[in-house]
C-alpha atoms as a PDB file:
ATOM      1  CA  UNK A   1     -25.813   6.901 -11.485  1.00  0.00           C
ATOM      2  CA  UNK A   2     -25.638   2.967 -11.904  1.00  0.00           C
ATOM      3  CA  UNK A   3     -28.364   0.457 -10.153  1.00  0.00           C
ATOM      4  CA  UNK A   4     -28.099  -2.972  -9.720  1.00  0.00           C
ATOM      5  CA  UNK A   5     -31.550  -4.810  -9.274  1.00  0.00           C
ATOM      6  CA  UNK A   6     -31.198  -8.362  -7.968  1.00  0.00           C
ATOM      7  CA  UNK A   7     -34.104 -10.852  -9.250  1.00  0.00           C
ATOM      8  CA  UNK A   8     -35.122 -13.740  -8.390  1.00  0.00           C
ATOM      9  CA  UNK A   9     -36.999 -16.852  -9.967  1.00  0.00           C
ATOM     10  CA  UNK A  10     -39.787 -18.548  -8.453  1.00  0.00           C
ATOM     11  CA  UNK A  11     -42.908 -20.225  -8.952  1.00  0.00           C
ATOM     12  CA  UNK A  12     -45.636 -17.828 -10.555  1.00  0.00           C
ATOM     13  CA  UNK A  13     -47.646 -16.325  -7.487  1.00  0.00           C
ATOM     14  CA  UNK A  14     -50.770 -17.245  -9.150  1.00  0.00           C
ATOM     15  CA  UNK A  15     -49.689 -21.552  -9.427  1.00  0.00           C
ATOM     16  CA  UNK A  16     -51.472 -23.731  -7.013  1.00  0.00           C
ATOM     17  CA  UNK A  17     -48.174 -24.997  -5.238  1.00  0.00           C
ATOM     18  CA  UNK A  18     -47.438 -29.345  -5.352  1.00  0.00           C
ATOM     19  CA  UNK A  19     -45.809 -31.080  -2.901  1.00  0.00           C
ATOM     20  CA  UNK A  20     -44.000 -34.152  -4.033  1.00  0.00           C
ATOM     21  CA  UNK A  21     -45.394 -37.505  -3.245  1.00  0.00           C
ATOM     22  CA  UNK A  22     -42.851 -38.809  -1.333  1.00  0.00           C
ATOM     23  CA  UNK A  23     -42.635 -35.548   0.927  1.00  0.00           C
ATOM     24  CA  UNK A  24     -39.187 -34.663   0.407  1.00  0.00           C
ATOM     25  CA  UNK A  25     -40.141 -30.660  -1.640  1.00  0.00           C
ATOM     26  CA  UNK A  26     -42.187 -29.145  -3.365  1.00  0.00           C
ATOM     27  CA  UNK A  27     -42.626 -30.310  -7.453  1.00  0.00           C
ATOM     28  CA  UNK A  28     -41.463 -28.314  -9.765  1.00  0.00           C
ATOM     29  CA  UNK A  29     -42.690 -30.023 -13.421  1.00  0.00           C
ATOM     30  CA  UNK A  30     -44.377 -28.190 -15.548  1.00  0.00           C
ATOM     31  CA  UNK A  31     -44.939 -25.554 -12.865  1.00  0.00           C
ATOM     32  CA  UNK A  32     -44.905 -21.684 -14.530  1.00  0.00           C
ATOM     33  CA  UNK A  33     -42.012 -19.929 -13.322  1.00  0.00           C
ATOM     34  CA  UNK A  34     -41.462 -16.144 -13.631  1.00  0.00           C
ATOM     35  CA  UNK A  35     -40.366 -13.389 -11.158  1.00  0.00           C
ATOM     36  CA  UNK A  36     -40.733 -12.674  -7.750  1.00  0.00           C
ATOM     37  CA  UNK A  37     -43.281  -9.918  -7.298  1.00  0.00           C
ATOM     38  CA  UNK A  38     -40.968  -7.894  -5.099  1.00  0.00           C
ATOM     39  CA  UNK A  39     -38.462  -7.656  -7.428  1.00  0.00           C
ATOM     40  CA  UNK A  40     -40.398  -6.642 -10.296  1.00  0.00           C
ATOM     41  CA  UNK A  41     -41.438  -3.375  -7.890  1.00  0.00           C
ATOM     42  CA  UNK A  42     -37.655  -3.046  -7.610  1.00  0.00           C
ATOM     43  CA  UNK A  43     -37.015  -3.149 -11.373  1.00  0.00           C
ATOM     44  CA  UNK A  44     -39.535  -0.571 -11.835  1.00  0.00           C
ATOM     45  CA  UNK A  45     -38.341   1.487  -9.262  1.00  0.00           C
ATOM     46  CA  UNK A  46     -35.102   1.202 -10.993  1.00  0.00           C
ATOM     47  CA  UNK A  47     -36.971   2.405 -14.208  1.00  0.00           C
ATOM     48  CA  UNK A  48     -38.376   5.503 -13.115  1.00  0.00           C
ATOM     49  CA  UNK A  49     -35.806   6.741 -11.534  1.00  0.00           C
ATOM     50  CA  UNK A  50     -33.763   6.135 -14.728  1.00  0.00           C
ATOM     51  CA  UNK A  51     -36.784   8.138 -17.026  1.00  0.00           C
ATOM     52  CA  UNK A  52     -36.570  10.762 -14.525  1.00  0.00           C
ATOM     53  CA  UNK A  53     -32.997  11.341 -15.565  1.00  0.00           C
ATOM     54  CA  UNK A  54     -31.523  10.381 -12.086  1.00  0.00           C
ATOM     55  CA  UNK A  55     -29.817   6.741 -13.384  1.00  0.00           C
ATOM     56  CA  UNK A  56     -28.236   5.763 -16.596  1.00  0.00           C
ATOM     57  CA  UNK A  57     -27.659   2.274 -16.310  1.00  0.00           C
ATOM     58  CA  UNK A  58     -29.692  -0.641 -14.955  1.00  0.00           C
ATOM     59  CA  UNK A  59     -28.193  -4.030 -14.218  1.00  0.00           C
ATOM     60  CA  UNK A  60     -30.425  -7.261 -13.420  1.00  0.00           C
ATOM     61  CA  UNK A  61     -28.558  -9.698 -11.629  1.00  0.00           C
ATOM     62  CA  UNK A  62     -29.791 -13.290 -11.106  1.00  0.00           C
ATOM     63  CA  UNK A  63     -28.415 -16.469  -9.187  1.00  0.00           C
ATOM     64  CA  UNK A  64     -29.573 -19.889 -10.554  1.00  0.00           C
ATOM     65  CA  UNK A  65     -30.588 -22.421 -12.980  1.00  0.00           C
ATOM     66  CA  UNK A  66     -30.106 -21.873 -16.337  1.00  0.00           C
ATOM     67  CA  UNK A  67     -34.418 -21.004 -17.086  1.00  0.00           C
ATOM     68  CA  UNK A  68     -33.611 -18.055 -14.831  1.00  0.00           C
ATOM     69  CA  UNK A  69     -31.989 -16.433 -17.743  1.00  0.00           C
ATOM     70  CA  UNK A  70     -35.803 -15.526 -18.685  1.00  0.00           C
ATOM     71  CA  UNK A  71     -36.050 -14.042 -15.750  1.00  0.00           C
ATOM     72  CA  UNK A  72     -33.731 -11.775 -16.587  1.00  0.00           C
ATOM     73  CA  UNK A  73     -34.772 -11.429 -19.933  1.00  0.00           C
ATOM     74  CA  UNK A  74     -37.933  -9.896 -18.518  1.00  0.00           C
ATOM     75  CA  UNK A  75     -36.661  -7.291 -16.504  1.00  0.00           C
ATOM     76  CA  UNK A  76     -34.360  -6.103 -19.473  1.00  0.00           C
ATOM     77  CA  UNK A  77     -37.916  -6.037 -21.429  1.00  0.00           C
ATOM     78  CA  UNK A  78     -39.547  -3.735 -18.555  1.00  0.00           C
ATOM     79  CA  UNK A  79     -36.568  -1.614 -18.933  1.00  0.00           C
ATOM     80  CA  UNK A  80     -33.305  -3.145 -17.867  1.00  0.00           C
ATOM     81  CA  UNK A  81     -30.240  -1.865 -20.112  1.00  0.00           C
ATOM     82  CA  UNK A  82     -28.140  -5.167 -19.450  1.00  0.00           C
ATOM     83  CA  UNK A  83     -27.837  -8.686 -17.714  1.00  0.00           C
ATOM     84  CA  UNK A  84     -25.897 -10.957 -15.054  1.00  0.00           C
ATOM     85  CA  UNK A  85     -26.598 -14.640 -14.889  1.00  0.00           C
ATOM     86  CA  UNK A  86     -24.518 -16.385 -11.909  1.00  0.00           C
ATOM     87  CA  UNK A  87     -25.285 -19.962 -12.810  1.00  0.00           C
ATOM     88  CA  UNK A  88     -25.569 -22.752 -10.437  1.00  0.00           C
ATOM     89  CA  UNK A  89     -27.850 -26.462  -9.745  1.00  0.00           C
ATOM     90  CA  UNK A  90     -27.688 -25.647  -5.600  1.00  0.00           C
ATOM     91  CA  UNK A  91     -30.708 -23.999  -3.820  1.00  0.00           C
ATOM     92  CA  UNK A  92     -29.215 -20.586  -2.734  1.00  0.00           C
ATOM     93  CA  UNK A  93     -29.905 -19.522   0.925  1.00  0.00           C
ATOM     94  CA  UNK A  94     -29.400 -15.940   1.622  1.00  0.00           C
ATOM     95  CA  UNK A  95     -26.350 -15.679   3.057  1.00  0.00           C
ATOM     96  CA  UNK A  96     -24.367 -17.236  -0.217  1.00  0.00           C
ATOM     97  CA  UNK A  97     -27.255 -14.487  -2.374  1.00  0.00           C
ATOM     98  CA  UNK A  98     -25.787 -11.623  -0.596  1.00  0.00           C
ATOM     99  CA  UNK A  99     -21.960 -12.672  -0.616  1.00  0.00           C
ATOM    100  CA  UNK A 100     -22.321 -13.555  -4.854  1.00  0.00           C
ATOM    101  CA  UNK A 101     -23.841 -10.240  -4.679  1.00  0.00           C
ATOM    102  CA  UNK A 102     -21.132  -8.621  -2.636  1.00  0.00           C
ATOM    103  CA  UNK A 103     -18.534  -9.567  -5.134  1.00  0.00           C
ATOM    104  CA  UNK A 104     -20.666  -8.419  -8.232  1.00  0.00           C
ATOM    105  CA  UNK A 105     -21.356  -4.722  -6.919  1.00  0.00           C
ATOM    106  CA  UNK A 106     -17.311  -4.208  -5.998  1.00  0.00           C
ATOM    107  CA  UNK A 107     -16.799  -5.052  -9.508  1.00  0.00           C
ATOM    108  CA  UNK A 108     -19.818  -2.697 -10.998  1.00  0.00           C
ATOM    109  CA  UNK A 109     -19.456  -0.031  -7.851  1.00  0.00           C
ATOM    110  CA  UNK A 110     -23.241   0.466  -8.682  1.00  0.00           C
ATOM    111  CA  UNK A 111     -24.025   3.569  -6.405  1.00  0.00           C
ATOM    112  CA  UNK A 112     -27.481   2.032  -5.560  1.00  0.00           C
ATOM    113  CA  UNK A 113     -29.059  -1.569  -5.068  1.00  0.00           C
ATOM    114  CA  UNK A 114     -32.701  -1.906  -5.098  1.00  0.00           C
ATOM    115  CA  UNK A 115     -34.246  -5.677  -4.397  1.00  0.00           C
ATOM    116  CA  UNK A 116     -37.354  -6.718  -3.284  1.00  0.00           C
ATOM    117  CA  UNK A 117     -37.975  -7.524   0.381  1.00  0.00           C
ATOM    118  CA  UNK A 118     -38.214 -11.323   0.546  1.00  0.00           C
ATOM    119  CA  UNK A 119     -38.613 -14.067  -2.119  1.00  0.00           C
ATOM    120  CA  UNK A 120     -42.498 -15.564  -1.777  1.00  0.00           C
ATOM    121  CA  UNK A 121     -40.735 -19.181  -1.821  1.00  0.00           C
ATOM    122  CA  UNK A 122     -38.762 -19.036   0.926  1.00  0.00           C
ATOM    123  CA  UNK A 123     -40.222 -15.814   2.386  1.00  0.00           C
ATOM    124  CA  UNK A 124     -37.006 -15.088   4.251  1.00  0.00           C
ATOM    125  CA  UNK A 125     -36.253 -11.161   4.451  1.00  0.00           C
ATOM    126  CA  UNK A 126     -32.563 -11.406   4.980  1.00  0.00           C
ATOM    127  CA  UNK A 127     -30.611 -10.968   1.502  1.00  0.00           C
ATOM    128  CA  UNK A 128     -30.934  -7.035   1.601  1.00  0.00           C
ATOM    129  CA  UNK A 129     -29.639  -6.664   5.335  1.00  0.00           C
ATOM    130  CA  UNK A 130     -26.752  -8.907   4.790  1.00  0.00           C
ATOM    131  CA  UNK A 131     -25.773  -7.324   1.453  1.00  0.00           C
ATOM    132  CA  UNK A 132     -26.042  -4.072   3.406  1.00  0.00           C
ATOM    133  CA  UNK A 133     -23.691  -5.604   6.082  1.00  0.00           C
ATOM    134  CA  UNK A 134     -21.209  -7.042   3.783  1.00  0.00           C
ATOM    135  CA  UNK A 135     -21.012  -3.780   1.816  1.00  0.00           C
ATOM    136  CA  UNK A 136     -20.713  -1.527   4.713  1.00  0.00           C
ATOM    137  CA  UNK A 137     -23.582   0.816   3.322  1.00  0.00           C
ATOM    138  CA  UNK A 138     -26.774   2.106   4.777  1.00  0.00           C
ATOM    139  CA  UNK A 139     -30.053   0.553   4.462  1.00  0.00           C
ATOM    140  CA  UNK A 140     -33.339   1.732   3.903  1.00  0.00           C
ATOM    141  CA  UNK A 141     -35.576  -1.764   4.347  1.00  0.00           C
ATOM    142  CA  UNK A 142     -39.673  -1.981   3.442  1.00  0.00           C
ATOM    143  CA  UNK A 143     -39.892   0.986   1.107  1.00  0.00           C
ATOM    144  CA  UNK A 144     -43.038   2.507   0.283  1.00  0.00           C
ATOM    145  CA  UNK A 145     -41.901   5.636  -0.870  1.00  0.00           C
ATOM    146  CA  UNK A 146     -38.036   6.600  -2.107  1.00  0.00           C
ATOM    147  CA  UNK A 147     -37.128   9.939  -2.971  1.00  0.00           C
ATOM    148  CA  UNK A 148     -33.876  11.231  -4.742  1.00  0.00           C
ATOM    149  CA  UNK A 149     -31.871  13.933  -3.496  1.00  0.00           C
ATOM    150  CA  UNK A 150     -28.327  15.411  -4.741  1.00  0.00           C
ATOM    151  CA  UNK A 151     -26.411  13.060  -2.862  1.00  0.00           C
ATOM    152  CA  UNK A 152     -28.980  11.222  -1.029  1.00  0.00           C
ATOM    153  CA  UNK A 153     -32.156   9.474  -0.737  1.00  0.00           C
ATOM    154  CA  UNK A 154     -35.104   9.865   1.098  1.00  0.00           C
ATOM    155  CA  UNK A 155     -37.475   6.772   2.055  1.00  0.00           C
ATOM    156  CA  UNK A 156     -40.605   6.113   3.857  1.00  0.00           C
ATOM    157  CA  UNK A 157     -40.755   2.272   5.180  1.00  0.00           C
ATOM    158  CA  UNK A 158     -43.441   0.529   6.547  1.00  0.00           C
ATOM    159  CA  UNK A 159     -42.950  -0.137  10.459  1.00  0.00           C
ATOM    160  CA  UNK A 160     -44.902  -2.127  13.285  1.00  0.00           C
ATOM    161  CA  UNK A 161     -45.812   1.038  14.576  1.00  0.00           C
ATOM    162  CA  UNK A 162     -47.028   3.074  11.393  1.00  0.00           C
ATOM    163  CA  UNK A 163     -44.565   5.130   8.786  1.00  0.00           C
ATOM    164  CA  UNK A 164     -40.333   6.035   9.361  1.00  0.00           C
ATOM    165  CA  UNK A 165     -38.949   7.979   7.083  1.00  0.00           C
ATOM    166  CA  UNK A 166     -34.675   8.025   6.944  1.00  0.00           C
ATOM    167  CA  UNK A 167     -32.676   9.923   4.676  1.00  0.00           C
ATOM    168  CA  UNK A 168     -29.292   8.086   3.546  1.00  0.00           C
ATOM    169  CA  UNK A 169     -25.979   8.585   1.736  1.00  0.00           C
ATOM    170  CA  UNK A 170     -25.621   6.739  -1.182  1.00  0.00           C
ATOM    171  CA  UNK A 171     -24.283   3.906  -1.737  1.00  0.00           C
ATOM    172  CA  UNK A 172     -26.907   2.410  -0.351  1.00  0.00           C
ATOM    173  CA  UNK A 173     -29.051  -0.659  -0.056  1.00  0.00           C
ATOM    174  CA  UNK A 174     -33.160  -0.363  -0.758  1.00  0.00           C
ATOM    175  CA  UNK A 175     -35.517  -3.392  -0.242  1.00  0.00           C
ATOM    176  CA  UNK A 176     -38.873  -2.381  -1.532  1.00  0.00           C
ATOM    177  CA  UNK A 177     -42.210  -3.548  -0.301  1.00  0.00           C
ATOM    178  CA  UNK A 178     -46.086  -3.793  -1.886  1.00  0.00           C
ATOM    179  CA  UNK A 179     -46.997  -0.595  -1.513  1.00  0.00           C
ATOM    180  CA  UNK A 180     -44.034   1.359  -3.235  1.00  0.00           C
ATOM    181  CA  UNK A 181     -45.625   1.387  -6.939  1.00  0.00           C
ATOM    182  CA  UNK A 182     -47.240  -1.133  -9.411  1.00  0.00           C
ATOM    183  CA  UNK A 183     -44.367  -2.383 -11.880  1.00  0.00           C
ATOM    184  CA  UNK A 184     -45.830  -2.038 -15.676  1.00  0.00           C
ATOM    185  CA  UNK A 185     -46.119  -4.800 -18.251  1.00  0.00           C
ATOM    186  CA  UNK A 186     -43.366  -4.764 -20.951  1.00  0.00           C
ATOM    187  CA  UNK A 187     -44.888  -4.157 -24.483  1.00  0.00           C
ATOM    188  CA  UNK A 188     -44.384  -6.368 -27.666  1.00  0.00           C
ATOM    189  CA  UNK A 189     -41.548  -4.145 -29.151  1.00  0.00           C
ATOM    190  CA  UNK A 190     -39.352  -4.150 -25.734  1.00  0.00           C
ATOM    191  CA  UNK A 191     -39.723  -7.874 -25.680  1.00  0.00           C
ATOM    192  CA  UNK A 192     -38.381  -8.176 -29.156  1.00  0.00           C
ATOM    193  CA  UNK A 193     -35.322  -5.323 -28.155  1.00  0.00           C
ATOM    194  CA  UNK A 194     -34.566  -7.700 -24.961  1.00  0.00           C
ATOM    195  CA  UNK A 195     -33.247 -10.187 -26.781  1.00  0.00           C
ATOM    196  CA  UNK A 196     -30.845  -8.208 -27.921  1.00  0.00           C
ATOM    197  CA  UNK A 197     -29.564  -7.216 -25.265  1.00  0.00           C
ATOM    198  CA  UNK A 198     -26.275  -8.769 -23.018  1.00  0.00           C
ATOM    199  CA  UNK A 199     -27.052 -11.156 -20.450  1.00  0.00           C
ATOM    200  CA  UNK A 200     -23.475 -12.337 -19.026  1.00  0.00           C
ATOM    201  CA  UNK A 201     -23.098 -16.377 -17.993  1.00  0.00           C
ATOM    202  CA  UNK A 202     -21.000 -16.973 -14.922  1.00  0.00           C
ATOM    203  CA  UNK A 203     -20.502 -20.061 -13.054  1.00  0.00           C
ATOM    204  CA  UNK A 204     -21.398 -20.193  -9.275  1.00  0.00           C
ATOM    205  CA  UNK A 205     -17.684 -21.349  -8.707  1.00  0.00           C
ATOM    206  CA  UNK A 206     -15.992 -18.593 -10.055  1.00  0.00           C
ATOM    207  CA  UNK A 207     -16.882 -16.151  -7.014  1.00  0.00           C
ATOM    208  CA  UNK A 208     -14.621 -18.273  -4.168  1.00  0.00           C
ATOM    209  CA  UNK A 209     -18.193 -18.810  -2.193  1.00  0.00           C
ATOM    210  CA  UNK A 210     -19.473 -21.881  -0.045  1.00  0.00           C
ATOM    211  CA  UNK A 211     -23.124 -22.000  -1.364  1.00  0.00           C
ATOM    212  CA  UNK A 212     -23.721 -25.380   0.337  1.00  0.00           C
ATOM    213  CA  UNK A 213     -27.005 -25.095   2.322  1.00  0.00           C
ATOM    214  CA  UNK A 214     -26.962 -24.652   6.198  1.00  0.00           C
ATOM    215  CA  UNK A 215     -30.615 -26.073   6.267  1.00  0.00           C
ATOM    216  CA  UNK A 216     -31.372 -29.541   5.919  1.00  0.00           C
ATOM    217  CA  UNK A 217     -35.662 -29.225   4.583  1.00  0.00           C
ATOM    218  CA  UNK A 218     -36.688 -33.018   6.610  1.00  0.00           C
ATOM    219  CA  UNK A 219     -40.319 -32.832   4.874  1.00  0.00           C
ATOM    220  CA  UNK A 220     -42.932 -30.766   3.226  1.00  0.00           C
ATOM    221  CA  UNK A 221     -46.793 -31.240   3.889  1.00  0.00           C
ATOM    222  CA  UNK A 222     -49.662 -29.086   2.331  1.00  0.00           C
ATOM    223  CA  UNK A 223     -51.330 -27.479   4.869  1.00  0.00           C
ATOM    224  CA  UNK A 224     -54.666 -29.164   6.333  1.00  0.00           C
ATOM    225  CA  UNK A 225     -57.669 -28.795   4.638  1.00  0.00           C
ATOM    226  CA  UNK A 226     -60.088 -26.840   6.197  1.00  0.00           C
ATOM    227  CA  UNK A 227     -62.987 -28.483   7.793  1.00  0.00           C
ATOM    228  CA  UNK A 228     -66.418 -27.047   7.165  1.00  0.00           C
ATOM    229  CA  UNK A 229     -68.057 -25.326  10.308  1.00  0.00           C
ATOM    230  CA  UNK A 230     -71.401 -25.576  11.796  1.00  0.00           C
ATOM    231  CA  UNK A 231     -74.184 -23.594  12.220  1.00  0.00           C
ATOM    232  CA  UNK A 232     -75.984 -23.512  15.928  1.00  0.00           C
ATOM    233  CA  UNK A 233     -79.564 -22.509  17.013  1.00  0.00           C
ATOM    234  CA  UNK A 234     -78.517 -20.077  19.890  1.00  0.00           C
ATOM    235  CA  UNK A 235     -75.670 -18.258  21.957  1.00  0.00           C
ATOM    236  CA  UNK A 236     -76.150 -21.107  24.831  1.00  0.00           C
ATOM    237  CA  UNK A 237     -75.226 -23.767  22.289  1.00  0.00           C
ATOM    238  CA  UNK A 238     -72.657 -21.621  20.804  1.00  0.00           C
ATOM    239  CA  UNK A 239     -71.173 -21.425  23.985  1.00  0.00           C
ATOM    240  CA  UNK A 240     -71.631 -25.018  24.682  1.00  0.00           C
ATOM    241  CA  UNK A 241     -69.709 -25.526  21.530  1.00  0.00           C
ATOM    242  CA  UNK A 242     -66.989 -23.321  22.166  1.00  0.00           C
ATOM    243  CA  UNK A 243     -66.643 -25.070  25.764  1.00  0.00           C
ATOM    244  CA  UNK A 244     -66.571 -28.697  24.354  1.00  0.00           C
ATOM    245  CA  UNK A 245     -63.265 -27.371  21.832  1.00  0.00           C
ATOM    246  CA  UNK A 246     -61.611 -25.743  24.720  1.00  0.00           C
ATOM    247  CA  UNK A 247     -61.760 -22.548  22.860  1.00  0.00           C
ATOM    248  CA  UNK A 248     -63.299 -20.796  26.245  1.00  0.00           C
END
């Protein structure tokens, strides 16, 4: 069996994020950079259920800048076997993601896609269900659990109303959320055999897709600060309080 793990870079979860001065995005100098957290649970889903015996290949893909490249890199350290770079300047909304990605897995006819659920930049949830769409495969979103069968795969997702669990034919498309394992740090020697290994350039314009953005971003503010609270001498003026902010 053959995965294909779509990555993404963005701004390390643990960076204090910068808006511009003059409002118009956020600023991205100097600013550490590595992979989005969902993804790495979807590489190392990818990677145990390659040690179990169950995979034998493992192909990152990424869409973006040049730097993303190391993004890649680090997912063939965890465990990746080999790399897909689709180069390109342009912020990529979803839609363009899962089309590039469409085109990639009818040339690799991978017989599973795992990807994280949402990017924490643009937090939008929509990349797996499209790619699903596109591909004409089932989908088994907001994995917590994901268990292989002969010729299918089991998975409990996270719901608004507790646990579903779905059984699907594969091909199919995963998204995996926080709860599905904790993705392992690559060791010294694997970073040293990563660099060895192939990481193939292609240029946005050789897939035939409009990745022009359909949103226009008008400004970005930080959020308000919050204003420190007060302490009252009893539940009247506590109530009084509440009154005077409209809160009751």
């Amino acid at each position: 069996m053959k995965i294909l793990v779509p990555v993404k870079r963005v701004i390390d979860f643990n960076v204090k994020v910068r808006v511009k001065a003059d409002n118009s995005g956020i600023d991205l100098q100097n600013v550490k950079m590595s992979m989005n957290p969902f993804d790495e649970i979807a590489v190392e889903e990818a990677i145990r259920i390659k040690e179990k015996g169950a995979a034998d290949e493992i192909i990152i893909v990424s869409i973006g800048p040049g730097p993303a490249q190391e993004t890649i890199r680090t997912a063939l350290a965890m465990g990746g076997d080999r790399g897909i770079l689709v180069k390109t300047e342009v912020e990529i909304e979803p839609l363009a993601a899962a089309k590039i990605l469409k085109i990639i897995i009818d040339e690799e006819s991978p017989d599973l896609v795992i990807m994280g659920k949402q990017a924490i930049d643009d937090d939008c949830n929509q990349t797996g269900q499209m790619l699903a769409e596109f591909l004409g495969w089932p989908q088994g979103t907001f994995a917590s659990e994901i268990t292989l069968e002969d010729a299918s795969i089991t998975v409990t997702r996270e719901v608004d109303g507790g646990l579903e669990t779905i059984r699907l034919k594969r091909p199919c498309v995963l998204t995996t959320d926080l709860r599905l394992n904790e993705p392992r740090y690559a060791s010294l020697p694997n970073i040293m055999k990563a660099k060895q290994k192939e990481i193939v350039e292609r240029a946005v314009e050789d897939f035939d897709v409009d990745v022009t953005p359909r949103l226009k971003t008008l400004r970005v503010e930080e959020p308000p600060k919050r204003e420190a609270g007060i302490k009252v001498d009893s539940v009247a003026e506590l109530i009084s309080k509440l009154k005077e902010e409209g809160v009751i």
